[in-house]
N, C-alpha and C. Protein backbone atom coordinates (compact mmCIF):
# COMPACT_ATOMS: atom_id res chain seq x y z
N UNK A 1 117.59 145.78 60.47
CA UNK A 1 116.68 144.85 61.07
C UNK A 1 116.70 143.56 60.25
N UNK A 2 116.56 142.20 61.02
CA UNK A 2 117.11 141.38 60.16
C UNK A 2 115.51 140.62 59.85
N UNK A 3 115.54 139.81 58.99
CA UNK A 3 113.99 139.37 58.27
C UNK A 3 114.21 138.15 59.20
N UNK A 4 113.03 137.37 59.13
CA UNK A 4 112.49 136.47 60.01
C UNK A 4 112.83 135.22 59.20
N UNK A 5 113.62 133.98 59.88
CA UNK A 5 114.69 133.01 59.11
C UNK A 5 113.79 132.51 57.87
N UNK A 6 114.45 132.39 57.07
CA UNK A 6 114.08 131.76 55.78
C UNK A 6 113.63 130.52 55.97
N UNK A 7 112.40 130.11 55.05
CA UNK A 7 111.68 128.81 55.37
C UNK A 7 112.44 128.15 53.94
N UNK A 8 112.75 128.82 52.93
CA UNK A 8 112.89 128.07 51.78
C UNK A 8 114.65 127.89 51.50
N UNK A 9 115.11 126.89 50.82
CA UNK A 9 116.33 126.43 51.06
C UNK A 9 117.29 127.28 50.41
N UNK A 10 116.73 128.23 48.94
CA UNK A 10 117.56 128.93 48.46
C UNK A 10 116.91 130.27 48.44
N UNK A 11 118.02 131.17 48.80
CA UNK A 11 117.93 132.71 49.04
C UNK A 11 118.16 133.53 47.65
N UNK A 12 117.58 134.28 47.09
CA UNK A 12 117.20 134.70 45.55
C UNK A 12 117.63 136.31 46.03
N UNK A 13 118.99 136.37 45.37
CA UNK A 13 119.53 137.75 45.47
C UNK A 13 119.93 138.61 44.32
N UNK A 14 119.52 139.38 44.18
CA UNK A 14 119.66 140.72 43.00
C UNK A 14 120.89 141.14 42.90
N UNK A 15 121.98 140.80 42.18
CA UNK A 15 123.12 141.98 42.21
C UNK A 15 123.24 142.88 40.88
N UNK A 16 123.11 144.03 41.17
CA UNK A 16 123.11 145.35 40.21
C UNK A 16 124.57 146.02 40.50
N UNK A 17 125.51 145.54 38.91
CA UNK A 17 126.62 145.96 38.87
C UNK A 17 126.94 145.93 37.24
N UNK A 18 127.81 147.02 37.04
CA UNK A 18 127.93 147.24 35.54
C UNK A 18 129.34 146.86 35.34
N UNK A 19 130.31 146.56 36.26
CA UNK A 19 131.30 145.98 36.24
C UNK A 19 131.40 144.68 35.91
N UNK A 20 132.26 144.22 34.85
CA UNK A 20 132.43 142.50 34.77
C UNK A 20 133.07 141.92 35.95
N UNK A 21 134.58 142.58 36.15
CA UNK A 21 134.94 142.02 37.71
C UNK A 21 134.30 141.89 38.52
N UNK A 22 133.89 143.13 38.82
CA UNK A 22 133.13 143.31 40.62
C UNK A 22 131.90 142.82 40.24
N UNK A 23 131.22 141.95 39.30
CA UNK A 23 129.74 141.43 39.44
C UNK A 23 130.72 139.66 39.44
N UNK A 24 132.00 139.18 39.00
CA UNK A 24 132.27 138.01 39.16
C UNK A 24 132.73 138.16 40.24
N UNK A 25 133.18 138.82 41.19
CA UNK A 25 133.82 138.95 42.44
C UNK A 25 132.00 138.71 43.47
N UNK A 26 131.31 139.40 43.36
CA UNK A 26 130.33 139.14 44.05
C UNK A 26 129.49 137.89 43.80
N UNK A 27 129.80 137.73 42.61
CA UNK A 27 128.71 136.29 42.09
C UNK A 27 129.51 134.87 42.85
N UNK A 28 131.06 135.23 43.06
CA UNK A 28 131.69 133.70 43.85
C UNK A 28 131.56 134.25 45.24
N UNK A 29 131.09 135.42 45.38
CA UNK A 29 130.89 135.53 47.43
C UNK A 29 129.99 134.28 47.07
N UNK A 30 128.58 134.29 46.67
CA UNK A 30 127.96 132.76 47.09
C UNK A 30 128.24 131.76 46.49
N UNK A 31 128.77 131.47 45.76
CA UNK A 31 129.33 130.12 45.87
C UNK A 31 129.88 129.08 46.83
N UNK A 32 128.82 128.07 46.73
CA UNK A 32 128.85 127.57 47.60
C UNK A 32 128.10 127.68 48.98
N UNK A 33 127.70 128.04 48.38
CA UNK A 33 125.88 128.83 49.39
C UNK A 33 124.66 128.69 48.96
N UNK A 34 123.56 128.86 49.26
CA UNK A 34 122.21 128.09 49.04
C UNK A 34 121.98 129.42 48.32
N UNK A 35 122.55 130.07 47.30
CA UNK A 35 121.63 131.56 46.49
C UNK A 35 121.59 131.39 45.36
N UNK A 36 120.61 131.98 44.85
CA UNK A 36 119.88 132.21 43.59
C UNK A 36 120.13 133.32 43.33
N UNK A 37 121.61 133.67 42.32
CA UNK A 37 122.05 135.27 41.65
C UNK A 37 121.09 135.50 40.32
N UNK A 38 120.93 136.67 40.16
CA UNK A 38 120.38 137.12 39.55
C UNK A 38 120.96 138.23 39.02
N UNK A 39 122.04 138.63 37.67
CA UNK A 39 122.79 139.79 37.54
C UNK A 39 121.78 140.91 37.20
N UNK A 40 121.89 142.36 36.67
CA UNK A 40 121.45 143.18 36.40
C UNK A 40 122.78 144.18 36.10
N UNK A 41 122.87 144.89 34.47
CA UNK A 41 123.99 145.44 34.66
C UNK A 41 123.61 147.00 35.01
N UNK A 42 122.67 147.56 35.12
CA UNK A 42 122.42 149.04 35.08
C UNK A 42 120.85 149.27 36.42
N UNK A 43 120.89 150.16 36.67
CA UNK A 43 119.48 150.52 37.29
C UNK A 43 117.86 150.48 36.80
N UNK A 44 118.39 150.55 35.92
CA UNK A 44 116.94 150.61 34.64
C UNK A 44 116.37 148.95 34.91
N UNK A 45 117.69 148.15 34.00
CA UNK A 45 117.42 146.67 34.28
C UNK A 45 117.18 146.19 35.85
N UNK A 46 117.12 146.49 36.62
CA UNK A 46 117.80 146.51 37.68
C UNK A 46 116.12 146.40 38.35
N UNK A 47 115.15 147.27 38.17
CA UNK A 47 113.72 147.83 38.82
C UNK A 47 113.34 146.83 37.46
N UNK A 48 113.20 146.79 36.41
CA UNK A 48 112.17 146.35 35.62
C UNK A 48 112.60 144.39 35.98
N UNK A 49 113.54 143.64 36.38
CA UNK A 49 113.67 142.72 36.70
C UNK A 49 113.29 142.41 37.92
N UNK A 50 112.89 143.25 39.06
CA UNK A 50 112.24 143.72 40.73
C UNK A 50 111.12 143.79 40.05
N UNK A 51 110.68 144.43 39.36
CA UNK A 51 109.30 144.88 39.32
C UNK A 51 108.24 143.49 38.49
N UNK A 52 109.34 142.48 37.45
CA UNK A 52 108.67 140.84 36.93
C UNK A 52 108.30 140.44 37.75
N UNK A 53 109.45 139.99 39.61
CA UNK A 53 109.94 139.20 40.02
C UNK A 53 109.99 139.79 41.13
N UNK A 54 109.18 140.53 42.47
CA UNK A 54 109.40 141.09 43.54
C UNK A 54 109.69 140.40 44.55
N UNK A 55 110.31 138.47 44.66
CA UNK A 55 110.58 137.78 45.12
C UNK A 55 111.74 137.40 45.78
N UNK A 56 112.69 138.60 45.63
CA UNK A 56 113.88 138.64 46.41
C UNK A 56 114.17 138.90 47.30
N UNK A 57 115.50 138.45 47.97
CA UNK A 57 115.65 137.99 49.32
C UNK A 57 116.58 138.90 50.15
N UNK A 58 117.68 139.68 49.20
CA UNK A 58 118.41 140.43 49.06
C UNK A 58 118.79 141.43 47.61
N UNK A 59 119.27 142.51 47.81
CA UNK A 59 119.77 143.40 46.98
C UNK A 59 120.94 144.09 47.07
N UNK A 60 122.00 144.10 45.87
CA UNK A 60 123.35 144.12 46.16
C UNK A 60 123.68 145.13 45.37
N UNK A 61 123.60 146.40 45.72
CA UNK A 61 123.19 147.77 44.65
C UNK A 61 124.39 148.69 44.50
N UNK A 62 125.24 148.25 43.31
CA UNK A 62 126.36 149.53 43.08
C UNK A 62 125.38 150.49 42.74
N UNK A 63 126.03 151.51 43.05
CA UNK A 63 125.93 153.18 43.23
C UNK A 63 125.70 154.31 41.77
N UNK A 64 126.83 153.42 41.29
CA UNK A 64 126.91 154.85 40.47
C UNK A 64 127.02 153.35 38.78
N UNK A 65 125.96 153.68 38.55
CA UNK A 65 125.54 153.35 37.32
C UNK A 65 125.18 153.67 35.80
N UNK A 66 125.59 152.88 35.14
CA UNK A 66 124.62 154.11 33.49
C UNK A 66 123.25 153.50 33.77
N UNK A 67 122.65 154.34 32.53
CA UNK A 67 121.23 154.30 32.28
C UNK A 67 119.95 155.15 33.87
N UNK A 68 120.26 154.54 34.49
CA UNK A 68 119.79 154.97 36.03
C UNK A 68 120.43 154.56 37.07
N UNK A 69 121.13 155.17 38.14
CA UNK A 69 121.82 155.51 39.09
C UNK A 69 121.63 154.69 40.20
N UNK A 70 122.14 153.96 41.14
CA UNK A 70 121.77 153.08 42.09
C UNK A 70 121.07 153.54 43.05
N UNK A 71 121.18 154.58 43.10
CA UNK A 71 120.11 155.74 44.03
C UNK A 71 118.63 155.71 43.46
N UNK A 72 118.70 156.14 42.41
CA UNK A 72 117.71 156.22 41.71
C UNK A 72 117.04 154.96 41.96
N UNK A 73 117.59 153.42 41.48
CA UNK A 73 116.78 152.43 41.03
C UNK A 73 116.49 151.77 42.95
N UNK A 74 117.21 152.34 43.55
CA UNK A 74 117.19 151.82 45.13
C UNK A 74 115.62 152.09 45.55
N UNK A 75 115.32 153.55 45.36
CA UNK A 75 114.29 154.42 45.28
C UNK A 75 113.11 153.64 44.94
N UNK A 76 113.10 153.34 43.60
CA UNK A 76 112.00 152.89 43.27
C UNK A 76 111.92 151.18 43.24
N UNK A 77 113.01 150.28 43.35
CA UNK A 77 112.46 149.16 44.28
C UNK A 77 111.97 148.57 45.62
N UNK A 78 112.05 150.40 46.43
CA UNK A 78 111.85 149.93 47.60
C UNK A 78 110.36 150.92 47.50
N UNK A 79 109.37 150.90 46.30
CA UNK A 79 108.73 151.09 46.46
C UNK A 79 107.57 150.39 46.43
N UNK A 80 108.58 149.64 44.87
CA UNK A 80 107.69 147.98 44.47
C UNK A 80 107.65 147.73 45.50
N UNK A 81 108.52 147.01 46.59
CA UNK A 81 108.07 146.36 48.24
C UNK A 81 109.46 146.96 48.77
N UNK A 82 108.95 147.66 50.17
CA UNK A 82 110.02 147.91 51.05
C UNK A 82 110.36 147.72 51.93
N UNK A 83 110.16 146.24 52.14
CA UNK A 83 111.12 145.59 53.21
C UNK A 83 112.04 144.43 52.67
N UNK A 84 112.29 145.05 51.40
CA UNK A 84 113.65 144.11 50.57
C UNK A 84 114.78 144.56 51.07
N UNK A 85 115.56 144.29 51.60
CA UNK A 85 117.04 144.28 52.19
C UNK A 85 118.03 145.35 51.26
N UNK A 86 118.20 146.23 50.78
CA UNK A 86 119.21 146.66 49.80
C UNK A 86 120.58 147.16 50.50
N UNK A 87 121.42 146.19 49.84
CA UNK A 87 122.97 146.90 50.79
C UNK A 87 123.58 147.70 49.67
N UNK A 88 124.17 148.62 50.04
CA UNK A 88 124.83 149.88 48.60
C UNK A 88 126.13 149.21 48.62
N UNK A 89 127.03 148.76 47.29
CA UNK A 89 128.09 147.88 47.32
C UNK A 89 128.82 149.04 46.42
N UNK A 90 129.92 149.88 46.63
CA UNK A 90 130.10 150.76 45.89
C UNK A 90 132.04 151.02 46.37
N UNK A 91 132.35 151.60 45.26
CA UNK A 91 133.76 151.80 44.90
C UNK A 91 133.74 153.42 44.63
N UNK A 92 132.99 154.33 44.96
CA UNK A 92 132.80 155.25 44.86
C UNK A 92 132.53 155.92 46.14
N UNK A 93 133.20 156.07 47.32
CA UNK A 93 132.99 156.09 48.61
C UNK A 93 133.06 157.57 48.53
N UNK A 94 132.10 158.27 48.31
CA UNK A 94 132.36 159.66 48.55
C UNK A 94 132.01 160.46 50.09
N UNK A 95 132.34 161.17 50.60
CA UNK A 95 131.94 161.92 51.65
C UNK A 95 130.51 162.39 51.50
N UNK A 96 129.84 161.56 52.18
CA UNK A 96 128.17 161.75 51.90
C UNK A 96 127.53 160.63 51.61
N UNK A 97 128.27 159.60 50.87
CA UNK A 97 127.50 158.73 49.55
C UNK A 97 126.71 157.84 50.79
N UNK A 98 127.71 157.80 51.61
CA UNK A 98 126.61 156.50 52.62
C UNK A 98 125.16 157.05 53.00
N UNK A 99 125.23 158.40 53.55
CA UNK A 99 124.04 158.95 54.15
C UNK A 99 123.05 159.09 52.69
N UNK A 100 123.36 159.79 51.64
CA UNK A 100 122.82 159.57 50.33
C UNK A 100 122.04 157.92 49.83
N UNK A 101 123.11 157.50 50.23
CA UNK A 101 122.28 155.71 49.96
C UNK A 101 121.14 155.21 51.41
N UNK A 102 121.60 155.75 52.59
CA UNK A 102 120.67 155.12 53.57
C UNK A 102 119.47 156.10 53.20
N UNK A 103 119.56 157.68 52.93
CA UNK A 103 118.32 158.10 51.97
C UNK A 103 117.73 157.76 51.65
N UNK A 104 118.10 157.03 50.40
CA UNK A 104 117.92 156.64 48.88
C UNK A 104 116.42 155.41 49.44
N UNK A 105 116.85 155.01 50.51
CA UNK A 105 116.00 153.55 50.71
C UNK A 105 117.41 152.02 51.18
N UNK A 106 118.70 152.35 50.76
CA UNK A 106 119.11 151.39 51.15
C UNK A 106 119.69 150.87 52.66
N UNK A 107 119.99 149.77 53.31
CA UNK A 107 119.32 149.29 54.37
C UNK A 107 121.00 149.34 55.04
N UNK A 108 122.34 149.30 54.43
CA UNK A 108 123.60 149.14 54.56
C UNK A 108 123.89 149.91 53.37
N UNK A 109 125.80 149.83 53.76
CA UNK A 109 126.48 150.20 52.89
C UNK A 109 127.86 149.48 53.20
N UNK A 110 128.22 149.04 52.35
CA UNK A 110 129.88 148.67 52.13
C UNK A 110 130.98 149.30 51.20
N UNK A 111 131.53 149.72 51.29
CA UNK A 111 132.73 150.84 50.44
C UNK A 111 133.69 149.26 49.55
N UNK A 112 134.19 149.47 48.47
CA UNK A 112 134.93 148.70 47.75
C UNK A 112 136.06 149.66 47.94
N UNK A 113 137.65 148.61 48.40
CA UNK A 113 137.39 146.88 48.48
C UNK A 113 137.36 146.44 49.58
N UNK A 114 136.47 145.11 50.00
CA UNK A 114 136.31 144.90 50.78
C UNK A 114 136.75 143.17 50.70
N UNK A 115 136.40 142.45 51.89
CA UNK A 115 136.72 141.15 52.39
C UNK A 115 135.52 140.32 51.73
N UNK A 116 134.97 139.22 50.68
CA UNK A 116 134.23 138.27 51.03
C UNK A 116 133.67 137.96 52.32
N UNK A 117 134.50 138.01 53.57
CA UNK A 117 134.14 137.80 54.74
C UNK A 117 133.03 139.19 55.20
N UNK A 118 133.66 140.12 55.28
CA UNK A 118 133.15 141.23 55.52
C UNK A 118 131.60 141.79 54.50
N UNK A 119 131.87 141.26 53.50
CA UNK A 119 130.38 141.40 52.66
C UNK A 119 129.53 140.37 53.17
N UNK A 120 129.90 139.24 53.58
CA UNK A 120 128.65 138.56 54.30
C UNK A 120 128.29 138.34 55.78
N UNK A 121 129.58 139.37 56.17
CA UNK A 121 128.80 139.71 57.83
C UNK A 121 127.61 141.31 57.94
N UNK A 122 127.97 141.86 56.93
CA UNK A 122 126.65 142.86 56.40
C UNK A 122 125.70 142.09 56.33
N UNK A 123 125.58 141.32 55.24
CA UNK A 123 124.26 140.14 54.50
C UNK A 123 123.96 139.57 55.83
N UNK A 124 124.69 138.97 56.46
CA UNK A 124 123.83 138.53 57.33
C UNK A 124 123.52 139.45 58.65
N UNK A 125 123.95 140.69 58.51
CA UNK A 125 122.95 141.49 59.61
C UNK A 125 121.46 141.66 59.22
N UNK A 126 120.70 141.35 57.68
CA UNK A 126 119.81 141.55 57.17
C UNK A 126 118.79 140.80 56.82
N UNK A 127 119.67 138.84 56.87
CA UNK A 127 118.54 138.24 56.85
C UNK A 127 119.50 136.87 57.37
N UNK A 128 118.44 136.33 57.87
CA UNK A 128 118.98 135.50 58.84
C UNK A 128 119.22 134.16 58.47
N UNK A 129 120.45 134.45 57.71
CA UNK A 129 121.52 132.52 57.07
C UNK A 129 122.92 132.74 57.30
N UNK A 130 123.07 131.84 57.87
CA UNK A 130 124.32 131.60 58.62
C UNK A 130 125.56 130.94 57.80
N UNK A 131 126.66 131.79 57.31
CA UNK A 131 127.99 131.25 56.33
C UNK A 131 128.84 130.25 56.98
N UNK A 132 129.32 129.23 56.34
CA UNK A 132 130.80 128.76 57.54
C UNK A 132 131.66 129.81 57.12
């Protein structure tokens, strides 16, 4: 279900990834886009930076994490508020993991690797800003 268009000019998105690549691979999807990244490398960090700051617009949640589990931290930011957008961004595509993450609280799922293009035709099934 997609959120009701944004009144404010920049979109403030969470990405929770313990990877250096795949958090610079997702940090240039917006570039060049009206967002406000916000890294997080683990699940732990991940809820206690949601839980300062429950002001986000999106959530970009690898799966399988140290410290606490993307499941896990999915869980409990969609408790802080749960109509935050969380898409599961994961390289760990197991037989199950999607139904496990739409569980979990998250709203999508995308399997790694995927297209730049294709990660923001998800994003924008969820909130309503339009990419060239």
């Amino acid at each position: 279900m997609k959120k009701a268009p944004q009144a404010k000019n920049v979109l403030k998105v969470l990405i929770v990834e313990d990877e250096y690549t795949n958090m610079f691979f997702l940090k240039s999807t917006f570039k060049g886009h009206t967002f406000d990244v916000v890294p997080a490398a683990n699940g732990d960090e991940a809820v206690n930076i949601f839980r300062e700051s429950p002001d986000f617009d999106l959530v970009l949640m690898d799966l399988k994490l140290p410290v606490m589990s993307g499941f896990e931290a999915t869980e409990k930011i969609k408790k802080i508020r749960a109509d935050v957008p969380i898409i599961a961004v994961t390289a760990y595509a197991l037989r199950g993991d999607k139904e496990k993450a739409l569980a979990a609280g998250c709203d999508d799922y995308i399997a790694k690797p995927f297209l730049k293009t294709e990660l923001l035709d998800v994003i924008n099934r969820h909130i309503d800003i339009h990419f060239v």
